[in-house]
Protein backbone atom coordinates (compact mmCIF):
# COMPACT_ATOMS: atom_id res chain seq x y z
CA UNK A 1 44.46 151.38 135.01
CA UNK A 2 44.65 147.81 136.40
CA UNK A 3 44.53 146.67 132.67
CA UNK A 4 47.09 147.97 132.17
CA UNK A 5 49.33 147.36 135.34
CA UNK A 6 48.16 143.83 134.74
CA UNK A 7 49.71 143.55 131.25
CA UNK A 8 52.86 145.67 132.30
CA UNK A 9 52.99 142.82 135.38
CA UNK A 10 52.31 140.39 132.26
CA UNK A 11 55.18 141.98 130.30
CA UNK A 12 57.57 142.41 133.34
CA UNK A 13 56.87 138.08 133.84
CA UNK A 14 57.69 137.58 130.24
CA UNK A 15 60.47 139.50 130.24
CA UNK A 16 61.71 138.08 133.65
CA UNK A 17 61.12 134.59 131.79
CA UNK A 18 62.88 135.57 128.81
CA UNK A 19 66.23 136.74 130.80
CA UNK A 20 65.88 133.41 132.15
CA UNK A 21 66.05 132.02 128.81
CA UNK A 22 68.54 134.06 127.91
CA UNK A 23 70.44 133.47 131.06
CA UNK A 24 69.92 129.31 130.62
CA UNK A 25 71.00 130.17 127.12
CA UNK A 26 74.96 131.66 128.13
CA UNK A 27 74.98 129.29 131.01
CA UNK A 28 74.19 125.67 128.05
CA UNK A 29 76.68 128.07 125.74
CA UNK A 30 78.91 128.36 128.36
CA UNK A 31 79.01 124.74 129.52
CA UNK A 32 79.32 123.77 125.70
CA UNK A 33 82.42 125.37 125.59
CA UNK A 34 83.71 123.93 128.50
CA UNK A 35 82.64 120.83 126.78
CA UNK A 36 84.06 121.41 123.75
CA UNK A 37 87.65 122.21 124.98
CA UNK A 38 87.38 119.48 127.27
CA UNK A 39 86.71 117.10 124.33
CA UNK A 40 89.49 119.05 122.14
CA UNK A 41 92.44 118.53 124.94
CA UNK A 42 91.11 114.67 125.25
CA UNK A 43 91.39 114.65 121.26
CA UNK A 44 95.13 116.14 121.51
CA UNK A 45 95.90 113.61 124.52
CA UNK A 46 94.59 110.69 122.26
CA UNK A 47 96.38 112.13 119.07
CA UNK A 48 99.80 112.26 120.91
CA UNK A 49 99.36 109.06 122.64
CA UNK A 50 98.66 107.47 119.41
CA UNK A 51 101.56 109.12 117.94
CA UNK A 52 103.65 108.01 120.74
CA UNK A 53 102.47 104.31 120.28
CA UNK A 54 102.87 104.30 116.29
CA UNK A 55 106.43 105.77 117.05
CA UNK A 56 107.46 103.21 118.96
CA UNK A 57 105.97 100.83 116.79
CA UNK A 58 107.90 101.89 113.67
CA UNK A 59 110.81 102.09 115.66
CA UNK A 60 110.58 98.10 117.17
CA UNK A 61 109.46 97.27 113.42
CA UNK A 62 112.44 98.67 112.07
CA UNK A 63 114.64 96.61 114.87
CA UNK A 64 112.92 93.74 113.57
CA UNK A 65 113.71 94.16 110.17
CA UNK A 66 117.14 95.31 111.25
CA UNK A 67 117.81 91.95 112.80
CA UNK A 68 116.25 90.09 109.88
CA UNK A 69 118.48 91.82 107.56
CA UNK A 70 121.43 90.50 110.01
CA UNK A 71 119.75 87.33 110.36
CA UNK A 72 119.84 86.44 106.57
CA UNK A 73 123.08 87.62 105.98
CA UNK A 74 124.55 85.79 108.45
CA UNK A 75 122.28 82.25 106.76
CA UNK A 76 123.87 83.72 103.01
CA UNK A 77 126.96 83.01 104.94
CA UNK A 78 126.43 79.89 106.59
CA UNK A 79 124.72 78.54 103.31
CA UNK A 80 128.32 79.46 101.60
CA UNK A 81 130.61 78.04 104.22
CA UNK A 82 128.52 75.00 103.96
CA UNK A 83 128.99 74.56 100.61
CA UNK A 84 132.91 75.07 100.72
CA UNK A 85 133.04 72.54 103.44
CA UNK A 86 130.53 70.08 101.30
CA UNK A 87 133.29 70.56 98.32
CA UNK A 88 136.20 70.35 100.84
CA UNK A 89 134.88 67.38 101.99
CA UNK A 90 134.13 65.66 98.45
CA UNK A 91 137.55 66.98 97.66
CA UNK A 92 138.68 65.01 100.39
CA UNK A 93 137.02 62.37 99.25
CA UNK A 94 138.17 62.35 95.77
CA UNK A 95 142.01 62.44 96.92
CA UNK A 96 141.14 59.36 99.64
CA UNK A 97 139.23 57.62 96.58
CA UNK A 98 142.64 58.30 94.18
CA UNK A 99 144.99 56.81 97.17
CA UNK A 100 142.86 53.90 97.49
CA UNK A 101 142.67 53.20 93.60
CA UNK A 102 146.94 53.55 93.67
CA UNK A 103 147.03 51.03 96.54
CA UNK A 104 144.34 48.65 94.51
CA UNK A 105 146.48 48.78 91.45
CA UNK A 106 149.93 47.77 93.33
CA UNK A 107 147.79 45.13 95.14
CA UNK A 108 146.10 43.65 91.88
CA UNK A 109 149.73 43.78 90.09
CA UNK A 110 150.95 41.75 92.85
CA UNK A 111 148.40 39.36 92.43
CA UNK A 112 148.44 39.18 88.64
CA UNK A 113 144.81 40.40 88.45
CA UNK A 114 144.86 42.84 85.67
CA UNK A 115 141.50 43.11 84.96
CA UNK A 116 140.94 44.52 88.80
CA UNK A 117 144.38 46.86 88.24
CA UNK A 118 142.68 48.09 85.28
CA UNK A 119 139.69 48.81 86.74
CA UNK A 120 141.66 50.69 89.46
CA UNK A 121 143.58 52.98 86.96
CA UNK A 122 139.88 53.59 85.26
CA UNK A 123 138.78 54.44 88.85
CA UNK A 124 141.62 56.39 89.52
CA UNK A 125 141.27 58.61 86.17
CA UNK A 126 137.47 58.93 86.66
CA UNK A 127 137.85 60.57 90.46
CA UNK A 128 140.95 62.83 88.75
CA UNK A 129 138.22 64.04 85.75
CA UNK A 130 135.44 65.12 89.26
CA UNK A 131 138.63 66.57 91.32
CA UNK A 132 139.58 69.14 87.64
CA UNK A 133 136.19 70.99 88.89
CA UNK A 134 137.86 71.66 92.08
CA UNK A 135 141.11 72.70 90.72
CA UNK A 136 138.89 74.87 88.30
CA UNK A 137 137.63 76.74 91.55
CA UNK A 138 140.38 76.51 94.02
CA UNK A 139 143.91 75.91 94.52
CA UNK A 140 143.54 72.20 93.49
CA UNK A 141 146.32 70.39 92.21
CA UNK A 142 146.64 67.15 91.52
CA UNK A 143 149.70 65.91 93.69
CA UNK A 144 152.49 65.31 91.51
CA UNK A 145 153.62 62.21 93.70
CA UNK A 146 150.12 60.72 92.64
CA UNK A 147 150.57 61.31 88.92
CA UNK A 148 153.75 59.44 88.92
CA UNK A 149 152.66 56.82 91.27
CA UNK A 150 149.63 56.45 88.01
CA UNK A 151 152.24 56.71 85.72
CA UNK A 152 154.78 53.91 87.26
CA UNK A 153 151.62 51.62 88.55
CA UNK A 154 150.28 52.30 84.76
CA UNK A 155 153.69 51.11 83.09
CA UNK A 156 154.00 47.97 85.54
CA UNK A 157 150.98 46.98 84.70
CA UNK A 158 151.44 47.63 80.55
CA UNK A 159 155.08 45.94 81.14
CA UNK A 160 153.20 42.65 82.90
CA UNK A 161 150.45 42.28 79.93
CA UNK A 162 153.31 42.64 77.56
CA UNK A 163 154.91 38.98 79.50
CA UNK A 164 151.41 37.50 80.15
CA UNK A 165 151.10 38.05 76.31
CA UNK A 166 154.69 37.04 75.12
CA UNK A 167 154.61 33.87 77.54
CA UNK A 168 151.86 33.35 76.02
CA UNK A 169 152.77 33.31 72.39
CA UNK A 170 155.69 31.36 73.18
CA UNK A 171 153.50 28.72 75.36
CA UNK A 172 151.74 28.50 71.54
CA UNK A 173 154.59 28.10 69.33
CA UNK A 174 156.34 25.68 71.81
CA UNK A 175 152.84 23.76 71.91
């Protein structure tokens, strides 16, 4: 009989140590579950987090190419009010150029240099032929009180050849 209370003794150990097992088995299961949702809500936290950042990423990205968009629209116009005020300005220029060729031709008359007056009417038709591309673009005219200052200055100085010649061929047949 103490064979067998020994292996029922034997059996009631093993079984004891199996429970154990068993019991060590739910407690690591148990623990892994904590474990796991643990690790699941730190997932979640990280996910939204992340989703927070990227949203307020894409959000100061599109600012940024908001403001570029105003940025190089406001350049497009700057680059074309430059270049009205670069054509104002050569426009300017032109019409300065065309007074100062007028004033050259009365001058040159007066001093009986024809060659220069000539020279001044050439200059004054060349600056009118660069100014027609302006008045092709804009409200350009060529000021009427210039033309017929041109005109006059032009027939003055045809008129004075017209002596300088005839004196001329007179001086000849008198000589």
């Amino acid at each position: 009989y103490a064979a067998v209370l020994a292996k029922v003794a034997e059996c009631d150990a093993q079984r004891s140590r199996a429970w154990a097992e068993v019991g060590q088995l739910i407690s690591n299961k148990e623990e892994a579950d904590i474990q796991e949702e643990t690790l699941q809500d730190m997932r979640q936290h990280q996910l939204r987090h992340t989703k927070e950042k990227a949203t307020t990423l894409a959000a100061a990205i599109g600012e940024a190419a908001k403001l570029a968009e105003q940025s190089s629209r406001r350049v497009k116009e700057l680059d074309r009010i430059k270049a009205r005020a670069q054509e104002a300005l050569a426009l300017v220029e032109g019409i300065v150029d065309q007074s100062s060729s007028l004033e050259g031709i009365s001058t040159a008359l007066e001093a009986r240099d024809y060659e220069k007056a000539v020279g001044f009417v050439k200059r004054y038709l060349e600056t009118e032929q660069k100014l027609k591309v302006f008045g092709e673009d804009s409200a350009f005219t060529p000021s009427a009180s210039g033309i017929s200052l041109l005109h006059k200055s032009t027939e003055r100085l045809r008129q004075a050849v017209r002596l300088e010649v005839e004196e001329a061929a007179k001086g000849r047949e008198a000589g």
